[in-house]
PDB file of N, CA and C in Angstrom:
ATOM      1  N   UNK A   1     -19.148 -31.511 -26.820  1.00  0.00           N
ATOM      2  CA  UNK A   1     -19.089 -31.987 -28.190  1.00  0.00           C
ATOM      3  C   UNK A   1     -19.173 -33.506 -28.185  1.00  0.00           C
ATOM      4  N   UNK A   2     -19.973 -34.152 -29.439  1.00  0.00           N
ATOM      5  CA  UNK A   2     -19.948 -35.620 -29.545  1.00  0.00           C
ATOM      6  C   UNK A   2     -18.769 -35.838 -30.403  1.00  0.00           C
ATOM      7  N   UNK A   3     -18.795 -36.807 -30.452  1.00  0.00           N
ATOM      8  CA  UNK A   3     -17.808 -37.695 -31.560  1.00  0.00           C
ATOM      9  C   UNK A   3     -18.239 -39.031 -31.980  1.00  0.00           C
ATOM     10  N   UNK A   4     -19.042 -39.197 -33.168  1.00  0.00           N
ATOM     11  CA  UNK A   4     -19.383 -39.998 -33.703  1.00  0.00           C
ATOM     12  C   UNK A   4     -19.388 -40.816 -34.433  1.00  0.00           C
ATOM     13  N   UNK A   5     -19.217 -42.138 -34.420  1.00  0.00           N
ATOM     14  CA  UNK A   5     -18.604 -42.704 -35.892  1.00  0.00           C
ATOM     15  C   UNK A   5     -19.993 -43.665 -36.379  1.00  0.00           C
ATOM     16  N   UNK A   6     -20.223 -43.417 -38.150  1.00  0.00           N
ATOM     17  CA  UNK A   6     -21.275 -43.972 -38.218  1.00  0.00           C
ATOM     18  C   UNK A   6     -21.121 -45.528 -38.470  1.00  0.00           C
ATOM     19  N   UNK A   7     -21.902 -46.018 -39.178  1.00  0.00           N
ATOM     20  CA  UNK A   7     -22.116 -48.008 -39.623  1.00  0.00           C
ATOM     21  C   UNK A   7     -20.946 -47.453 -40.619  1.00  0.00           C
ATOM     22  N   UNK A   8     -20.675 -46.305 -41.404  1.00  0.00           N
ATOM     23  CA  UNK A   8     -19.616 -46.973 -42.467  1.00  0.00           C
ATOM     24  C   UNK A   8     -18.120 -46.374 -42.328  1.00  0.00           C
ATOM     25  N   UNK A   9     -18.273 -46.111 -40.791  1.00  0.00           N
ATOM     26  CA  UNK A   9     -16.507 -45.716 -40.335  1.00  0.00           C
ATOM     27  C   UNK A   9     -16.522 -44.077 -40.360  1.00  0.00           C
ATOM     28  N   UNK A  10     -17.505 -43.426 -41.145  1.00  0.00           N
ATOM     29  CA  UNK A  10     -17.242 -41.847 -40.949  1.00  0.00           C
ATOM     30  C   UNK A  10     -16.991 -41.424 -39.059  1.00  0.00           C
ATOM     31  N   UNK A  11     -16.283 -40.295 -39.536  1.00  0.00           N
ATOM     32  CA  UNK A  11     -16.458 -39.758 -38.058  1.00  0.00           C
ATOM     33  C   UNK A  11     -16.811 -38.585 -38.208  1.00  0.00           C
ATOM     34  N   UNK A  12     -18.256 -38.344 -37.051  1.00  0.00           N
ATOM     35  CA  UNK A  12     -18.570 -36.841 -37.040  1.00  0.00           C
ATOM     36  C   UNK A  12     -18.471 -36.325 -35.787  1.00  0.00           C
ATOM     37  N   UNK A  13     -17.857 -35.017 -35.972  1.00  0.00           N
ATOM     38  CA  UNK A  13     -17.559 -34.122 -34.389  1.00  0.00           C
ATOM     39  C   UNK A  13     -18.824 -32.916 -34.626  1.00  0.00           C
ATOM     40  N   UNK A  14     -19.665 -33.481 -33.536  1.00  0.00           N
ATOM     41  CA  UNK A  14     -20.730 -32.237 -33.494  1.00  0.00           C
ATOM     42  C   UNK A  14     -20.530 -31.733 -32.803  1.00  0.00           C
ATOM     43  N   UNK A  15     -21.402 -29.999 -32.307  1.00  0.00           N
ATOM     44  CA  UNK A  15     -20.888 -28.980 -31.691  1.00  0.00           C
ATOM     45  C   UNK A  15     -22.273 -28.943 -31.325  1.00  0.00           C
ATOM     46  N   UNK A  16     -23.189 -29.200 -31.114  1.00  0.00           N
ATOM     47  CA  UNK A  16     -24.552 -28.804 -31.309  1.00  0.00           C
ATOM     48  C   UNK A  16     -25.059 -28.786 -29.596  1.00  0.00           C
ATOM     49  N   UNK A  17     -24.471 -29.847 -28.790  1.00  0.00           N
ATOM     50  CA  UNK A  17     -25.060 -29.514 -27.942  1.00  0.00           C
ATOM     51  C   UNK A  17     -24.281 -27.972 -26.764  1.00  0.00           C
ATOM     52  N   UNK A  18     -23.584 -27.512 -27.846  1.00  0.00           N
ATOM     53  CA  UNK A  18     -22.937 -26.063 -27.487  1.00  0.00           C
ATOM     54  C   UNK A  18     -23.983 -25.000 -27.553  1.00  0.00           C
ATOM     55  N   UNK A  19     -24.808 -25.245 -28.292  1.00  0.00           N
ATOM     56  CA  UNK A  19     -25.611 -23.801 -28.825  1.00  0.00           C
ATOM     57  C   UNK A  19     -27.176 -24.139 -27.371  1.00  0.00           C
ATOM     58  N   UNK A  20     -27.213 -22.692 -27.511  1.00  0.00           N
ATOM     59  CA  UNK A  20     -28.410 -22.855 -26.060  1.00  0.00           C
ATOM     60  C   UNK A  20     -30.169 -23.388 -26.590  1.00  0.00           C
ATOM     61  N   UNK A  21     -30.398 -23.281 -28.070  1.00  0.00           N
ATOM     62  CA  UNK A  21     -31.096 -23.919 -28.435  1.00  0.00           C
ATOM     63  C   UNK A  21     -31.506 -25.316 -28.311  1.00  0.00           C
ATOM     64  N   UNK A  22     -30.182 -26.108 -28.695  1.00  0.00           N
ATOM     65  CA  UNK A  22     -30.396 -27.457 -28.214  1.00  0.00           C
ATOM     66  C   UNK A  22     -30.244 -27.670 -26.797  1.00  0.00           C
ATOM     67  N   UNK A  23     -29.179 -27.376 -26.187  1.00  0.00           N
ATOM     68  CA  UNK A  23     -29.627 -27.419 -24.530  1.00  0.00           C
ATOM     69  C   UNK A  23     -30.889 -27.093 -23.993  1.00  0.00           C
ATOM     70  N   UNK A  24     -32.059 -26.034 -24.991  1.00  0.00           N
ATOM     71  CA  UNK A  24     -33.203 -26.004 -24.021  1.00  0.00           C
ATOM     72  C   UNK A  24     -33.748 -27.023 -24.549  1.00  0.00           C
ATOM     73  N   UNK A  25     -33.890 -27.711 -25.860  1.00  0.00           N
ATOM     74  CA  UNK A  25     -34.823 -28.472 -25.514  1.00  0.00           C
ATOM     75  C   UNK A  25     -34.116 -30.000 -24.933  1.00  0.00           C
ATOM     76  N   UNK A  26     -33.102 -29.918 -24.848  1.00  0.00           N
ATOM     77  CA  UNK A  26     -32.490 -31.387 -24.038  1.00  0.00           C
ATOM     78  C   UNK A  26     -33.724 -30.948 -22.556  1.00  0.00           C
ATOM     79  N   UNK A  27     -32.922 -30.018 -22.483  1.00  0.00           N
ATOM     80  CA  UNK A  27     -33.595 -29.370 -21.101  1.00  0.00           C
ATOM     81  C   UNK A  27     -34.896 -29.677 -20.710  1.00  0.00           C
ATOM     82  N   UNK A  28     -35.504 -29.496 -21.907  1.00  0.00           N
ATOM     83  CA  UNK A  28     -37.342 -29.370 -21.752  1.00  0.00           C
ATOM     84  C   UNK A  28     -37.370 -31.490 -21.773  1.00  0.00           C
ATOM     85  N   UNK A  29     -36.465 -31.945 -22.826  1.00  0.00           N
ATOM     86  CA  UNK A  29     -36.972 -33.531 -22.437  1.00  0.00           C
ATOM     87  C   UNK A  29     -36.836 -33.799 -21.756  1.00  0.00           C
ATOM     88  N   UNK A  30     -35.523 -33.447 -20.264  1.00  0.00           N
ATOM     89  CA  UNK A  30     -35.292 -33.836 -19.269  1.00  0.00           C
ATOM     90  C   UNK A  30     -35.891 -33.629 -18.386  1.00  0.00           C
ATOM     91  N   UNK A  31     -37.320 -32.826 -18.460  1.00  0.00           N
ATOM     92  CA  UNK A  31     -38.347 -32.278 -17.517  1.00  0.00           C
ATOM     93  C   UNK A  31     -38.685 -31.152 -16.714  1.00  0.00           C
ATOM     94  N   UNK A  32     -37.582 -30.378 -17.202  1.00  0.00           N
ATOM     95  CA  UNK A  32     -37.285 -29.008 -16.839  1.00  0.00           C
ATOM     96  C   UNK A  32     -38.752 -27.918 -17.350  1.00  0.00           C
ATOM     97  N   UNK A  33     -38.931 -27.220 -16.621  1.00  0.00           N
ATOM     98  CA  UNK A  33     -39.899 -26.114 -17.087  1.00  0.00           C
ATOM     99  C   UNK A  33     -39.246 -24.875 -17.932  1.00  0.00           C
ATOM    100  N   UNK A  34     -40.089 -24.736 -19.129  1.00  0.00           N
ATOM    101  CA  UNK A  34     -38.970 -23.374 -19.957  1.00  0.00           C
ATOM    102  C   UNK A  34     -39.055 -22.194 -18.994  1.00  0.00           C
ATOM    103  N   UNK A  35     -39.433 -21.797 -17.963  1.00  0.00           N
ATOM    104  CA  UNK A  35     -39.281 -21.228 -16.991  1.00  0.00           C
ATOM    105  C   UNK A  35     -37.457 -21.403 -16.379  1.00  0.00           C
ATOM    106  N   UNK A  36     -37.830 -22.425 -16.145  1.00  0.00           N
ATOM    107  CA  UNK A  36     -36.131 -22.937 -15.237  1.00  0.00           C
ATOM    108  C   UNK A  36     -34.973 -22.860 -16.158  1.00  0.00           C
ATOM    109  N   UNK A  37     -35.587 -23.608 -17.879  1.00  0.00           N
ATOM    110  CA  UNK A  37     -34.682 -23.539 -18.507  1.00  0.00           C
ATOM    111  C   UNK A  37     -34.029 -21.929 -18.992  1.00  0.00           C
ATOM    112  N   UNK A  38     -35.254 -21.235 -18.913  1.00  0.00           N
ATOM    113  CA  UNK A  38     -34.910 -19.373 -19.261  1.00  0.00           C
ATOM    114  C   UNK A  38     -33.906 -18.882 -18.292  1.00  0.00           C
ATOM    115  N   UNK A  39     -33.894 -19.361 -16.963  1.00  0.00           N
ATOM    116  CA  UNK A  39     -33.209 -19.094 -15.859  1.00  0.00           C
ATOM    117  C   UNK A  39     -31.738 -19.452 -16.046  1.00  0.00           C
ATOM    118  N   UNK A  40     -31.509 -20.790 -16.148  1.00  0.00           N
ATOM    119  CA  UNK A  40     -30.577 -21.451 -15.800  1.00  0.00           C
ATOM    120  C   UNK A  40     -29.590 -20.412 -17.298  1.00  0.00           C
ATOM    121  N   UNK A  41     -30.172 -20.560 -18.764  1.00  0.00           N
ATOM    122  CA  UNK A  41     -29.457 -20.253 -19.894  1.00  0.00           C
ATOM    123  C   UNK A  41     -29.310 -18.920 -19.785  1.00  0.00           C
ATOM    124  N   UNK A  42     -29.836 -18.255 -18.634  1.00  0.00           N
ATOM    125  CA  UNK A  42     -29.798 -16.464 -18.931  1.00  0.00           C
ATOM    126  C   UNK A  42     -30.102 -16.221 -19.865  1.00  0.00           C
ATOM    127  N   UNK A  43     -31.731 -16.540 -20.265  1.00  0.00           N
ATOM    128  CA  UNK A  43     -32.175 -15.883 -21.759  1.00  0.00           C
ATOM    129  C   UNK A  43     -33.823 -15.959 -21.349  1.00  0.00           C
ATOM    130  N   UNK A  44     -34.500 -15.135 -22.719  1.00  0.00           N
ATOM    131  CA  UNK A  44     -35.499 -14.737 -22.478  1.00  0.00           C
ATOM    132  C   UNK A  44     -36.687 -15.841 -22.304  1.00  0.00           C
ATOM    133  N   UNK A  45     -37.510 -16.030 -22.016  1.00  0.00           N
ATOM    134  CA  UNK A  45     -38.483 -17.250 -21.335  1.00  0.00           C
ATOM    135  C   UNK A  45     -39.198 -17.269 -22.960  1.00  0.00           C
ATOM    136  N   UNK A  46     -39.458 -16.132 -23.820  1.00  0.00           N
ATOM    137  CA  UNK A  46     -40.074 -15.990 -25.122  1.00  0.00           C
ATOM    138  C   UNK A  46     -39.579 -16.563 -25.682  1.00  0.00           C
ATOM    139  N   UNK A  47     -37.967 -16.364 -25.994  1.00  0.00           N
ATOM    140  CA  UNK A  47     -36.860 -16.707 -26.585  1.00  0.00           C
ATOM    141  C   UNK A  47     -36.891 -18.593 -26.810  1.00  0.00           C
ATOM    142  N   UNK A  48     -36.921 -19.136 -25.335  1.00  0.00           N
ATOM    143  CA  UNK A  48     -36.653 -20.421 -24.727  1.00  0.00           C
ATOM    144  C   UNK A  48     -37.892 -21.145 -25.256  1.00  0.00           C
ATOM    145  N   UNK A  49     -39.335 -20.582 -25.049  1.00  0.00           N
ATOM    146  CA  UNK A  49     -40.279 -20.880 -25.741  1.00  0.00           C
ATOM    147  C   UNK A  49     -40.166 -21.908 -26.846  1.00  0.00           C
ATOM    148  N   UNK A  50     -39.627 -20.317 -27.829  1.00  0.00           N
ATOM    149  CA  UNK A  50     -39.717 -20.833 -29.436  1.00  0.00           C
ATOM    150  C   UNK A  50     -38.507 -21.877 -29.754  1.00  0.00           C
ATOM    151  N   UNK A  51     -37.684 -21.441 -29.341  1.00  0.00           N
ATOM    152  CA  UNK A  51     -36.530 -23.139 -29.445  1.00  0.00           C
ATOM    153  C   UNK A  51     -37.683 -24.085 -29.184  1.00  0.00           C
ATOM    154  N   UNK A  52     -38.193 -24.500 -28.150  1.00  0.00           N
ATOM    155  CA  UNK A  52     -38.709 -25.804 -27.372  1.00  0.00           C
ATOM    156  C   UNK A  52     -39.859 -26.021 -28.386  1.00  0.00           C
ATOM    157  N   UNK A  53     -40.570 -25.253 -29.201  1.00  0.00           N
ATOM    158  CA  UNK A  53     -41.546 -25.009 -29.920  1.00  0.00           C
ATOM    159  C   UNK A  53     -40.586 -25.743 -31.304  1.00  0.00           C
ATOM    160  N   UNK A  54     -39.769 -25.351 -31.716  1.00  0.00           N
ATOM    161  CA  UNK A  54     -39.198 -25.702 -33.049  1.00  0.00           C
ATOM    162  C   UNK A  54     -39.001 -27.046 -32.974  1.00  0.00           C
ATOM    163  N   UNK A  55     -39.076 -27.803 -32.120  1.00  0.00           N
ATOM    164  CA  UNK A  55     -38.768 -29.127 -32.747  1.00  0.00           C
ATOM    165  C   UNK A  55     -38.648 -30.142 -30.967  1.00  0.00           C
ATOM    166  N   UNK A  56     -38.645 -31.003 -31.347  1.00  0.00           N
ATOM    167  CA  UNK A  56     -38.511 -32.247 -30.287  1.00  0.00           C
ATOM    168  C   UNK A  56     -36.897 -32.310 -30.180  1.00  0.00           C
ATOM    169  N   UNK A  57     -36.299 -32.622 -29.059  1.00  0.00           N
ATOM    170  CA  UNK A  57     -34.939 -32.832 -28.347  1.00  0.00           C
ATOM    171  C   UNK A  57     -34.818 -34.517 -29.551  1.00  0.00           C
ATOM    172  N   UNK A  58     -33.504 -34.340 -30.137  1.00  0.00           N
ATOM    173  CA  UNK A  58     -32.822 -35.412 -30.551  1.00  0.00           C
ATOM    174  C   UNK A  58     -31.185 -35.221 -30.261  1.00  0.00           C
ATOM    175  N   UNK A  59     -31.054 -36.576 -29.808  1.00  0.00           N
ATOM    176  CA  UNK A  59     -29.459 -36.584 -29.452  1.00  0.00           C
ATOM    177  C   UNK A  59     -28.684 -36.281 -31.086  1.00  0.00           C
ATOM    178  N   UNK A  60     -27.088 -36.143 -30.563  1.00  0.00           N
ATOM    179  CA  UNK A  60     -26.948 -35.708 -31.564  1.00  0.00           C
ATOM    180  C   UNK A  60     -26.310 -36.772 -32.276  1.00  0.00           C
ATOM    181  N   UNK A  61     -26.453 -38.090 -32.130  1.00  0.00           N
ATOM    182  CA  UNK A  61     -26.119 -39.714 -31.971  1.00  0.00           C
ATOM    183  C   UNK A  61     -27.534 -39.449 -33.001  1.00  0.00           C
ATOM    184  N   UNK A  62     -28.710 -39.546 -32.442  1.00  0.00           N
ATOM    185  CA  UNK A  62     -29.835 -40.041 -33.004  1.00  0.00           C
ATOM    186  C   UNK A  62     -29.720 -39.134 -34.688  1.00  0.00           C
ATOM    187  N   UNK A  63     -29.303 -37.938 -34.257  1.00  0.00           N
ATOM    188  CA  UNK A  63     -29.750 -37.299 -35.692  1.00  0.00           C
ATOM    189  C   UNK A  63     -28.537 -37.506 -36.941  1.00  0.00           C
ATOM    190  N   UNK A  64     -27.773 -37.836 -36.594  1.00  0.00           N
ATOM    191  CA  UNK A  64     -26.649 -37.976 -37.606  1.00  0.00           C
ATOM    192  C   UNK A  64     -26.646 -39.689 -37.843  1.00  0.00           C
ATOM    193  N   UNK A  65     -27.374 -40.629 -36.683  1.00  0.00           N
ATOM    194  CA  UNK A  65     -27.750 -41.920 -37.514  1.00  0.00           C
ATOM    195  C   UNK A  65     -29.160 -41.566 -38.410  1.00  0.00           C
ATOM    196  N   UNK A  66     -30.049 -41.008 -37.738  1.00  0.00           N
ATOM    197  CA  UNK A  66     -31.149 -40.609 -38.889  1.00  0.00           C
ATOM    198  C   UNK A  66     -30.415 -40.510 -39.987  1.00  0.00           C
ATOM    199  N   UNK A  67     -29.631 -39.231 -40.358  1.00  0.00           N
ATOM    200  CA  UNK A  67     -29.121 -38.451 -41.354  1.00  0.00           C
ATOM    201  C   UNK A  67     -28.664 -39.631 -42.751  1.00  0.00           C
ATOM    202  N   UNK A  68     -27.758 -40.667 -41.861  1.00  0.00           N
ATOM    203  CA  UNK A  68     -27.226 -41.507 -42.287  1.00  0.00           C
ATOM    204  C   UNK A  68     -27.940 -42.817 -43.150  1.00  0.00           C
ATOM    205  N   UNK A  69     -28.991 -43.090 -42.315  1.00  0.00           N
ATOM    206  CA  UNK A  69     -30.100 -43.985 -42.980  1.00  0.00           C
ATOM    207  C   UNK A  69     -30.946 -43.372 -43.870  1.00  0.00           C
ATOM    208  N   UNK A  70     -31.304 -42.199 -43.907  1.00  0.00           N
ATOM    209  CA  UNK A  70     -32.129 -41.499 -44.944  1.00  0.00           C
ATOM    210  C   UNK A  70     -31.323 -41.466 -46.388  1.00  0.00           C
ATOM    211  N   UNK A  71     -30.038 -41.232 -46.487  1.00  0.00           N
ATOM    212  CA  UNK A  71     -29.255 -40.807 -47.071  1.00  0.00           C
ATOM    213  C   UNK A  71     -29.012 -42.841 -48.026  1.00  0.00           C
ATOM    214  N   UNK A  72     -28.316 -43.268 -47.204  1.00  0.00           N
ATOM    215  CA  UNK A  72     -28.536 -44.897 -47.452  1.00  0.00           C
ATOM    216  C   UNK A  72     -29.916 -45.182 -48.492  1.00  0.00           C
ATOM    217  N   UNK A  73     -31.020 -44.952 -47.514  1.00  0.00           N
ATOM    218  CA  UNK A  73     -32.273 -45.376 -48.463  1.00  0.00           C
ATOM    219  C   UNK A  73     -32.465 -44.775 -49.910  1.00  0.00           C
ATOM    220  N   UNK A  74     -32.202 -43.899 -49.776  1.00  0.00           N
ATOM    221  CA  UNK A  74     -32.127 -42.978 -51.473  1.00  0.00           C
ATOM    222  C   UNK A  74     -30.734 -43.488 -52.268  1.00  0.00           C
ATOM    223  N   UNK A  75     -29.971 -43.823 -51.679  1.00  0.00           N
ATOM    224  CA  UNK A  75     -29.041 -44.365 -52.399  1.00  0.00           C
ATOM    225  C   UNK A  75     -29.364 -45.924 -52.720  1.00  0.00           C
ATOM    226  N   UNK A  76     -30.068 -46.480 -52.203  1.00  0.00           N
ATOM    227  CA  UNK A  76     -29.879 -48.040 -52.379  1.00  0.00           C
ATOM    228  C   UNK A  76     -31.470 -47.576 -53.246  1.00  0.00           C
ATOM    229  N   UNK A  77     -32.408 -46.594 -53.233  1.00  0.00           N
ATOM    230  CA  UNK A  77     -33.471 -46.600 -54.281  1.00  0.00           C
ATOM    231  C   UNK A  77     -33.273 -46.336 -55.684  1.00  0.00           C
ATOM    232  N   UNK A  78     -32.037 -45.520 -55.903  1.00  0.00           N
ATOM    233  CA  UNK A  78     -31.418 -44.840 -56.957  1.00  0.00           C
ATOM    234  C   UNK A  78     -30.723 -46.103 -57.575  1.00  0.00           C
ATOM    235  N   UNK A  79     -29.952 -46.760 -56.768  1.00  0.00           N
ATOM    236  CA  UNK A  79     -29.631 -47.928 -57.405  1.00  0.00           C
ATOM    237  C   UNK A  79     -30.443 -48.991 -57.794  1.00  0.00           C
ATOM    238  N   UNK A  80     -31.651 -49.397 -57.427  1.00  0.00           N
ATOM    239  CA  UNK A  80     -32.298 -50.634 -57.781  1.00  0.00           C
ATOM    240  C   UNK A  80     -33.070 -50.292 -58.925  1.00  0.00           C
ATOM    241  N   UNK A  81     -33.197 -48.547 -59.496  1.00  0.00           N
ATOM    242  CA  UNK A  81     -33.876 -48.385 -60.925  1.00  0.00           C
ATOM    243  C   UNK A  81     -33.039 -48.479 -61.947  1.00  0.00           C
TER     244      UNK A  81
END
């Protein structure tokens, strides 16, 4: 689990790199073959595939500052009309 605190003091406790989805594709950025990664997670190589297929590996740092700046920009657009 992370523990994150953003630019405005929130703190977020993610769980994410618990689930075997995000471990495969950490897995797959770290250079692993979804072969190895099917192995290592005891799951199906089809299965491991389509995770690695759904999306690009983001920390879970990167996606909850994303989250945070997206969220910011619509708020500071909402305000300047």
């Amino acid at each position: 689990m992370a523990c994150i605190t953003l630019p405005d003091g929130t703190e977020i406790i993610d769980d994410s790199e618990l689930y075997p989805e995000h471990q495969a594709r950490r897995m797959a950025h770290e250079g692993q073959t979804p072969a190895e990664i099917a192995d290592e997670l005891e799951e199906r190589l089809d299965i491991v595939q389509g995770w690695i297929q759904e999306g690009p590996y983001e920390s879970p740092e990167a996606y909850w500052l994303r989250r945070y700046n997206a969220a910011l920009t619509v708020v500071l657009k909402t305000n300047s009309t």
